[in-house]
C-alpha atoms as a PDB file:
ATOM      1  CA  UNK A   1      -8.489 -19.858 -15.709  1.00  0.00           C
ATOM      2  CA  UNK A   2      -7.579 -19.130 -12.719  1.00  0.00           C
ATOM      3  CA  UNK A   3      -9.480 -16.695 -10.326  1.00  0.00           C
ATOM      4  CA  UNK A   4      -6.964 -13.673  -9.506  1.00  0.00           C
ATOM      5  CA  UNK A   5      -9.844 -11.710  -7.212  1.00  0.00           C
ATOM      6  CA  UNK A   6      -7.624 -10.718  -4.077  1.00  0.00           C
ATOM      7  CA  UNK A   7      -7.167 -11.662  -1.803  1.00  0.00           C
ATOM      8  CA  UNK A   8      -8.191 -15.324  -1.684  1.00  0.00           C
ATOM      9  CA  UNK A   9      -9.132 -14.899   2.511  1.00  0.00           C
ATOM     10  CA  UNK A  10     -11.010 -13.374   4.621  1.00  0.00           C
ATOM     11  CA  UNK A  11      -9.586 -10.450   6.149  1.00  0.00           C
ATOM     12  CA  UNK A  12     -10.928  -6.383   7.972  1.00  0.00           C
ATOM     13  CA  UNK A  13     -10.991  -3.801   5.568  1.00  0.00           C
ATOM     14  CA  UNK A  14      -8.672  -1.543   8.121  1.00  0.00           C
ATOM     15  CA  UNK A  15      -6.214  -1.855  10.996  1.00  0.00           C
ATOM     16  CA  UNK A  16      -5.093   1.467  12.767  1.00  0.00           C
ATOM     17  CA  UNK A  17      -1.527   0.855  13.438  1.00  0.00           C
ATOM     18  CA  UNK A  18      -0.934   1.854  17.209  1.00  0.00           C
ATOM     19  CA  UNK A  19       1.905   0.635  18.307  1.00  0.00           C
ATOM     20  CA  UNK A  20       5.671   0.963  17.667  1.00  0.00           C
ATOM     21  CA  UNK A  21       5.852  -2.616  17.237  1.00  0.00           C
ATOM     22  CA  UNK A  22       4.055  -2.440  14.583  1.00  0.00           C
ATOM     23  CA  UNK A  23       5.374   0.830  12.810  1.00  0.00           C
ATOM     24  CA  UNK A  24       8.779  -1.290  13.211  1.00  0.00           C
ATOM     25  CA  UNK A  25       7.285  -4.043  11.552  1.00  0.00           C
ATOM     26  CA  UNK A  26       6.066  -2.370   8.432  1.00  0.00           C
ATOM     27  CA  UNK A  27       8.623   0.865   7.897  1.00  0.00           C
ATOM     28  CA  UNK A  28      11.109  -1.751   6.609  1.00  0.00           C
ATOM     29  CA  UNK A  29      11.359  -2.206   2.567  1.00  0.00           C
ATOM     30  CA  UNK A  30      11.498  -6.317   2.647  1.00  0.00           C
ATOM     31  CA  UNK A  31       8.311  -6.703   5.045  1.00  0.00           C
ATOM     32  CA  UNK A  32       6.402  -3.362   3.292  1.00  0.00           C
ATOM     33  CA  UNK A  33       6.876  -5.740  -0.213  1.00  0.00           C
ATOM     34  CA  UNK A  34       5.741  -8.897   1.503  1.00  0.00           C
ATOM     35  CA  UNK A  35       2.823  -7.286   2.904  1.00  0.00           C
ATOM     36  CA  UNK A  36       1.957  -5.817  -0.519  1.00  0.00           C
ATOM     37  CA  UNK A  37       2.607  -9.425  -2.101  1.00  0.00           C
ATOM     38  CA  UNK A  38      -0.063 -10.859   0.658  1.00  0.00           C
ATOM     39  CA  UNK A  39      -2.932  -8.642  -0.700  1.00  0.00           C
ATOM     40  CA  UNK A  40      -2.938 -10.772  -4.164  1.00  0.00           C
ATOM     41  CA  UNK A  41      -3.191 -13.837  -2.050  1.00  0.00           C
ATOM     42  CA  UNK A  42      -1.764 -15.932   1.030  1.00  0.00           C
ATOM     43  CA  UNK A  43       1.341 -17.478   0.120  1.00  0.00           C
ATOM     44  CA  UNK A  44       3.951 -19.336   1.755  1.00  0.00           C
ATOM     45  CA  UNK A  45       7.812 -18.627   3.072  1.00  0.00           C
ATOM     46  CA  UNK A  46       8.670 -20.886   0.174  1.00  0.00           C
ATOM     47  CA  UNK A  47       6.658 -18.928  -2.191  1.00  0.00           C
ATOM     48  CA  UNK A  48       7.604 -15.268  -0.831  1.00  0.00           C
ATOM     49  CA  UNK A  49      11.196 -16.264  -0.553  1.00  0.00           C
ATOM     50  CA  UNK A  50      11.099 -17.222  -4.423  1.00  0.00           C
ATOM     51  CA  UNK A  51       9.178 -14.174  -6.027  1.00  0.00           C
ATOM     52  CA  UNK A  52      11.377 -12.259  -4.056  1.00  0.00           C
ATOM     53  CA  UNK A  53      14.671 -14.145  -5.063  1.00  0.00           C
ATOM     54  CA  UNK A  54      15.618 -13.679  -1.030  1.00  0.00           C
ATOM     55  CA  UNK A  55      16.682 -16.300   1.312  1.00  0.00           C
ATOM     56  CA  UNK A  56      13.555 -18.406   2.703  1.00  0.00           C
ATOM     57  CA  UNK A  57      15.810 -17.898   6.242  1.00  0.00           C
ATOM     58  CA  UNK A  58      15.427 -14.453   5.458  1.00  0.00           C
ATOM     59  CA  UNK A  59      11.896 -14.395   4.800  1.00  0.00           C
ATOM     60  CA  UNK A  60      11.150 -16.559   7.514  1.00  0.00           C
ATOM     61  CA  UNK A  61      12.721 -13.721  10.009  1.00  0.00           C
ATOM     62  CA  UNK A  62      10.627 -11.097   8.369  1.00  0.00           C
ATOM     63  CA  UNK A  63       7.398 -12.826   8.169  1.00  0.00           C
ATOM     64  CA  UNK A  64       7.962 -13.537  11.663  1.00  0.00           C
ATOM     65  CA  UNK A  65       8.264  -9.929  12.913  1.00  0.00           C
ATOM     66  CA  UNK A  66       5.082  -8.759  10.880  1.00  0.00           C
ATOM     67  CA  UNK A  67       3.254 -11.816  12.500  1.00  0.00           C
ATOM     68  CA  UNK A  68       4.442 -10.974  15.754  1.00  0.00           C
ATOM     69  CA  UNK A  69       3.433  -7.321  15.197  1.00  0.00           C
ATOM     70  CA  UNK A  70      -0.597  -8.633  14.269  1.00  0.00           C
ATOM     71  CA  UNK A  71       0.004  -7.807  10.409  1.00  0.00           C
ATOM     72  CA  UNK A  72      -0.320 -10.915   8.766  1.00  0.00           C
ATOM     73  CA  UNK A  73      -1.235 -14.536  10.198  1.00  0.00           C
ATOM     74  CA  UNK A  74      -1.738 -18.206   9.044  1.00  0.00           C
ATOM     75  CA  UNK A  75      -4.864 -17.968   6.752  1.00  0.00           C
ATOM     76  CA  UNK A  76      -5.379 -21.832   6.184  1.00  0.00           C
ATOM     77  CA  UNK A  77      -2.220 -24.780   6.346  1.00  0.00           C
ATOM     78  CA  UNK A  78      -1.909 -27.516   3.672  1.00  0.00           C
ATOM     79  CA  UNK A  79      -0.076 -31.025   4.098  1.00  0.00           C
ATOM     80  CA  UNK A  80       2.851 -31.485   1.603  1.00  0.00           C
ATOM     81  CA  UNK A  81       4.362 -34.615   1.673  1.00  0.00           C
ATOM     82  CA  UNK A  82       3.888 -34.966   5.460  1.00  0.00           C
ATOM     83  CA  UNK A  83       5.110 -31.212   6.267  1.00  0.00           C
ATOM     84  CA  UNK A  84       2.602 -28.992   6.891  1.00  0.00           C
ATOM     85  CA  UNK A  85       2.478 -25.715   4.881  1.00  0.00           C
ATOM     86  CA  UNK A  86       1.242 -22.271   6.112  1.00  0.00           C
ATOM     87  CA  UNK A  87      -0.213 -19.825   4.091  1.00  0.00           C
ATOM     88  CA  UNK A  88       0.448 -16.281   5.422  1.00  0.00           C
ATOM     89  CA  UNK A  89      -2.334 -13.443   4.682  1.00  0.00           C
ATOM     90  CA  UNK A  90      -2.898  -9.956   6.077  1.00  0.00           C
ATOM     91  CA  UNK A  91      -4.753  -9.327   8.985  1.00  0.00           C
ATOM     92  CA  UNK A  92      -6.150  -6.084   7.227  1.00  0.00           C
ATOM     93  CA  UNK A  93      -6.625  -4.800   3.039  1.00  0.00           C
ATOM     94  CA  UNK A  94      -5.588  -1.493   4.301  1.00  0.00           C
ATOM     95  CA  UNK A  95      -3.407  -0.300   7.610  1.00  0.00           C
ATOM     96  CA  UNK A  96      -3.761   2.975   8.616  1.00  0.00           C
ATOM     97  CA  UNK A  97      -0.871   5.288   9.779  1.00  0.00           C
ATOM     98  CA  UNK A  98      -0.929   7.687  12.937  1.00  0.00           C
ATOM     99  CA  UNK A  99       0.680  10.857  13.463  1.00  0.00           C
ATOM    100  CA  UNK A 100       2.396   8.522  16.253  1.00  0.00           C
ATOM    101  CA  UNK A 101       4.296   6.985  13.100  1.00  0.00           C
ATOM    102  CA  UNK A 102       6.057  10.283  12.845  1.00  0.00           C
ATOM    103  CA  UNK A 103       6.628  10.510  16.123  1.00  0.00           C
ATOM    104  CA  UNK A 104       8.055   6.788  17.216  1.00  0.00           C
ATOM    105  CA  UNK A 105      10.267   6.162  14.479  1.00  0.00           C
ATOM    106  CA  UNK A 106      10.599   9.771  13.066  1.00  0.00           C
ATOM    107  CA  UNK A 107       9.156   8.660   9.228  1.00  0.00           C
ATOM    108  CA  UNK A 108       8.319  11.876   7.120  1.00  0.00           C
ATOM    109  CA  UNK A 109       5.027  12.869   6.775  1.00  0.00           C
ATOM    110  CA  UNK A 110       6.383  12.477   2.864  1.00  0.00           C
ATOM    111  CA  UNK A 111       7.698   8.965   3.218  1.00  0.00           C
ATOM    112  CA  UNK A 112       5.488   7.733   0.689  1.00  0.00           C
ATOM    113  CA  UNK A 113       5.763  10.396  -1.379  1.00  0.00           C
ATOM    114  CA  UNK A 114       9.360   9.880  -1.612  1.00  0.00           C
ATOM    115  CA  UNK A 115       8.899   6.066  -2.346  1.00  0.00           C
ATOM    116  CA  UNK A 116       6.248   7.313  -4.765  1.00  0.00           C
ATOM    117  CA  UNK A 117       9.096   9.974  -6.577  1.00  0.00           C
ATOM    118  CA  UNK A 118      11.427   7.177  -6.703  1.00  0.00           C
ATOM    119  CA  UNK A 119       9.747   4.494  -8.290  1.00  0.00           C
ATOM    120  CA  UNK A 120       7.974   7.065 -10.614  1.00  0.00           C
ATOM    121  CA  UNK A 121      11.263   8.409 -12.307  1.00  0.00           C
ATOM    122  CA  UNK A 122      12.473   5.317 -12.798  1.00  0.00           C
ATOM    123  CA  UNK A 123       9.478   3.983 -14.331  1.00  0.00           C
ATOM    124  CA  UNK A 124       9.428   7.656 -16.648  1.00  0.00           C
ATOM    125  CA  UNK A 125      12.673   6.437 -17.496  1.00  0.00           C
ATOM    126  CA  UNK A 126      12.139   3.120 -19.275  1.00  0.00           C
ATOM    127  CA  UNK A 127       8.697   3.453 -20.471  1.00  0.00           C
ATOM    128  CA  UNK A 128       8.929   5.132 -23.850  1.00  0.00           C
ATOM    129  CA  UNK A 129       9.942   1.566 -24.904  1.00  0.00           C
ATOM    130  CA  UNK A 130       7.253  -0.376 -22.939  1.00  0.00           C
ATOM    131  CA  UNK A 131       4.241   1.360 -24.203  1.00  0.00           C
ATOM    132  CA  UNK A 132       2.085   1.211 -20.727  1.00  0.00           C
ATOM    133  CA  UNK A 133       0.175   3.742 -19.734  1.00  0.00           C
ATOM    134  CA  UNK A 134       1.344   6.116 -17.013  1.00  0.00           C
ATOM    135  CA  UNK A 135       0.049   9.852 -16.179  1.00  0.00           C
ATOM    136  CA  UNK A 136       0.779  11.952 -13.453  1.00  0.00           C
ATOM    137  CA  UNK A 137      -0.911  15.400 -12.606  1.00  0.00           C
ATOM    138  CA  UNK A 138      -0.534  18.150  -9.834  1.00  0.00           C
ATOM    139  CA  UNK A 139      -4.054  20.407  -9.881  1.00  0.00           C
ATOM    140  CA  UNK A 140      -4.610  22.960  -7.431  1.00  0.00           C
ATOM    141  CA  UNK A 141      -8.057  24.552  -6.375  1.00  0.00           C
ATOM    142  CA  UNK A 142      -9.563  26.546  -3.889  1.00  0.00           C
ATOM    143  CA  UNK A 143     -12.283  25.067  -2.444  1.00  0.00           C
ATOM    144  CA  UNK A 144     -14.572  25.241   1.103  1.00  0.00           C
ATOM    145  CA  UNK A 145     -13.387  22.575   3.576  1.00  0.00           C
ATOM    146  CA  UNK A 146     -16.764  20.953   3.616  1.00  0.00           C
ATOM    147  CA  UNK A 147     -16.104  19.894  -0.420  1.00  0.00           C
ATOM    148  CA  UNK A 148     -12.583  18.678   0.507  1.00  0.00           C
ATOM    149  CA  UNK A 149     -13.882  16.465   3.444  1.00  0.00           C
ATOM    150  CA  UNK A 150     -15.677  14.820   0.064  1.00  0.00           C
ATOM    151  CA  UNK A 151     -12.587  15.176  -2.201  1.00  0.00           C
ATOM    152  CA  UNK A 152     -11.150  13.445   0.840  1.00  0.00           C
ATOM    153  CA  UNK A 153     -13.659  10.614   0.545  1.00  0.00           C
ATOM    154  CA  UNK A 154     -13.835  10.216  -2.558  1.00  0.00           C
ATOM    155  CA  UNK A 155      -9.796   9.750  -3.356  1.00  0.00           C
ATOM    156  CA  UNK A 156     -10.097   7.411  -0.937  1.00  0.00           C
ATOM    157  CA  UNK A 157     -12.908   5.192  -2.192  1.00  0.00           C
ATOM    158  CA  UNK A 158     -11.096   5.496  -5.942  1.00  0.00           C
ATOM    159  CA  UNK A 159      -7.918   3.792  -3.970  1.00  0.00           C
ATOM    160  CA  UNK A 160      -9.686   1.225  -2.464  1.00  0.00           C
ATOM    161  CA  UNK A 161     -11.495   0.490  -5.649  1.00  0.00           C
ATOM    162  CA  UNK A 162      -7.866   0.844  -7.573  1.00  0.00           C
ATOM    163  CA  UNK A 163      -6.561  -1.538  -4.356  1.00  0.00           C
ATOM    164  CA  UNK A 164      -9.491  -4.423  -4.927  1.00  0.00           C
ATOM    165  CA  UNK A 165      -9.216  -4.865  -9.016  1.00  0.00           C
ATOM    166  CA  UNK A 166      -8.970  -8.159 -10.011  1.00  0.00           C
ATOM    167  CA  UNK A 167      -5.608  -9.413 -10.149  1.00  0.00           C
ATOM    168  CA  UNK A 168      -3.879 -10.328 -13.373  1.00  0.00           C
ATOM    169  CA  UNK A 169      -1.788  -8.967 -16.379  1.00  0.00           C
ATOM    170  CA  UNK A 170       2.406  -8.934 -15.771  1.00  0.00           C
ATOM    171  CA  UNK A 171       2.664  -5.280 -14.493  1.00  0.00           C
ATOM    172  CA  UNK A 172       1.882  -3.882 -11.014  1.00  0.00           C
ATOM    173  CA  UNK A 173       0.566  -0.526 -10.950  1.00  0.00           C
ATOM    174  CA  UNK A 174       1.523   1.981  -8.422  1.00  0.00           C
ATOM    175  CA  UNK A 175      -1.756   4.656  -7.779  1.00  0.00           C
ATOM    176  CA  UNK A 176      -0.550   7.856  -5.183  1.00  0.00           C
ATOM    177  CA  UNK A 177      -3.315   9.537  -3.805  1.00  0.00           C
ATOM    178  CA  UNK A 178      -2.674  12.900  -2.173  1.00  0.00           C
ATOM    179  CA  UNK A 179      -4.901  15.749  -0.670  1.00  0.00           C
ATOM    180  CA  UNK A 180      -3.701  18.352   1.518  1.00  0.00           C
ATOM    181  CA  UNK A 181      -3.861  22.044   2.007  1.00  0.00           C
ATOM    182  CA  UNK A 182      -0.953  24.484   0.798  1.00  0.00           C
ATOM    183  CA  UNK A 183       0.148  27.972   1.498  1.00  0.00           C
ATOM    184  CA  UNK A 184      -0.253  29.244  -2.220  1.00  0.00           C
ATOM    185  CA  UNK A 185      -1.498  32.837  -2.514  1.00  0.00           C
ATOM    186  CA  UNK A 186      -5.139  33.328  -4.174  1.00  0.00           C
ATOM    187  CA  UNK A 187      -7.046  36.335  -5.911  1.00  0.00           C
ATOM    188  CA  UNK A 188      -9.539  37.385  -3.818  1.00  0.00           C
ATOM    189  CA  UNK A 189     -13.093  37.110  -4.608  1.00  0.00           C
ATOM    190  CA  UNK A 190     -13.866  39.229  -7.321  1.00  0.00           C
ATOM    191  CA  UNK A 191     -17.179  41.242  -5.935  1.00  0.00           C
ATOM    192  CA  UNK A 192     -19.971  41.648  -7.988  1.00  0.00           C
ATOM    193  CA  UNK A 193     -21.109  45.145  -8.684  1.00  0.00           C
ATOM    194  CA  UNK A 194     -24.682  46.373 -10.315  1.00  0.00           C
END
């Protein structure tokens, strides 16, 4: 059987994006998917191009742009019959988005919500047939900021975790994380009185 831990390099847990470069390089649908492909293991053009069902040319050009950008680089090459292959990983398991993101190529502070939204509905659509699980919640509390600095933590730990599972199974799973303040009226505290 074979080993489906991901990825199958060496690579940093984080990279703070900081450049427009590379906010270029990954606010584009084809090269977001190939960098998502990349964290279940390093693969070649040839073997993007075809799980994709795009043009290797195509993938070639992307792959190209993200390399350029420091997202992903040659992990390890292999010789097949006399051509050398090069298998592509990420440079990080997680890249990290600045408010400069916003700024440089005006994405929405909901961008990933939106993507989130998207593929939600249509998966809400089709799965009374498939049978596999899928929740979704919305829970609001009010809390001090010193226990949402540990919500904050925490939500991100159960990502990563979610992020590292061992790969395998036919579906991909989609987990949204979100933690944020909101304008929504509250009782006061109700005083206690002897």
């Amino acid at each position: 059987m074979a080993d489906h831990s991901a990825p199958d390099y060496e690579l940093d847990e984080t990279l703070t994006l900081e450049t427009t470069e590379q906010f270029r390089a990954l606010f584009e649908d084809t090269r977001r998917h190939i960098a998502h492909l990349l964290l279940e293991r390093a693969a070649t053009i040839t073997e993007l191009a075809r799980t994709m069902g795009i043009p290797k040319g195509t993938i070639g050009h992307h792959v190209g742009v993200l390399e350029a950008a420091g997202l992903i680089h040659v992990v390890r090459t292999k010789k097949v019959r006399a051509i050398e292959a090069k298998y592509y990983g990420r440079t990080a398991r997680t890249f990290l988005l600045t408010s400069r993101a916003e700024l440089d190529l005006g994405v929405a502070p909901d961008f990933f919500l939106d993507m989130a939204a998207s593929e939600f509905a249509s998966a809400s659509d089709r799965i009374a047939e498939d049978g596999v699980p899928i929740m979704s919640t919305l829970r609001y509390a009010r809390i001090p900021d010193e226990r949402a600095a540990e919500w904050v933590l925490r939500l991100g730990e159960l990502t990563q975790e979610f992020a590292s599972d061992p790969r395998g199974g036919e579906t991909t799973y989609a987990m949204l994380a979100a933690f944020y303040p909101t304008d929504r009226p509250h009782l006061p505290d109700v005083e206690e009185t002897r």
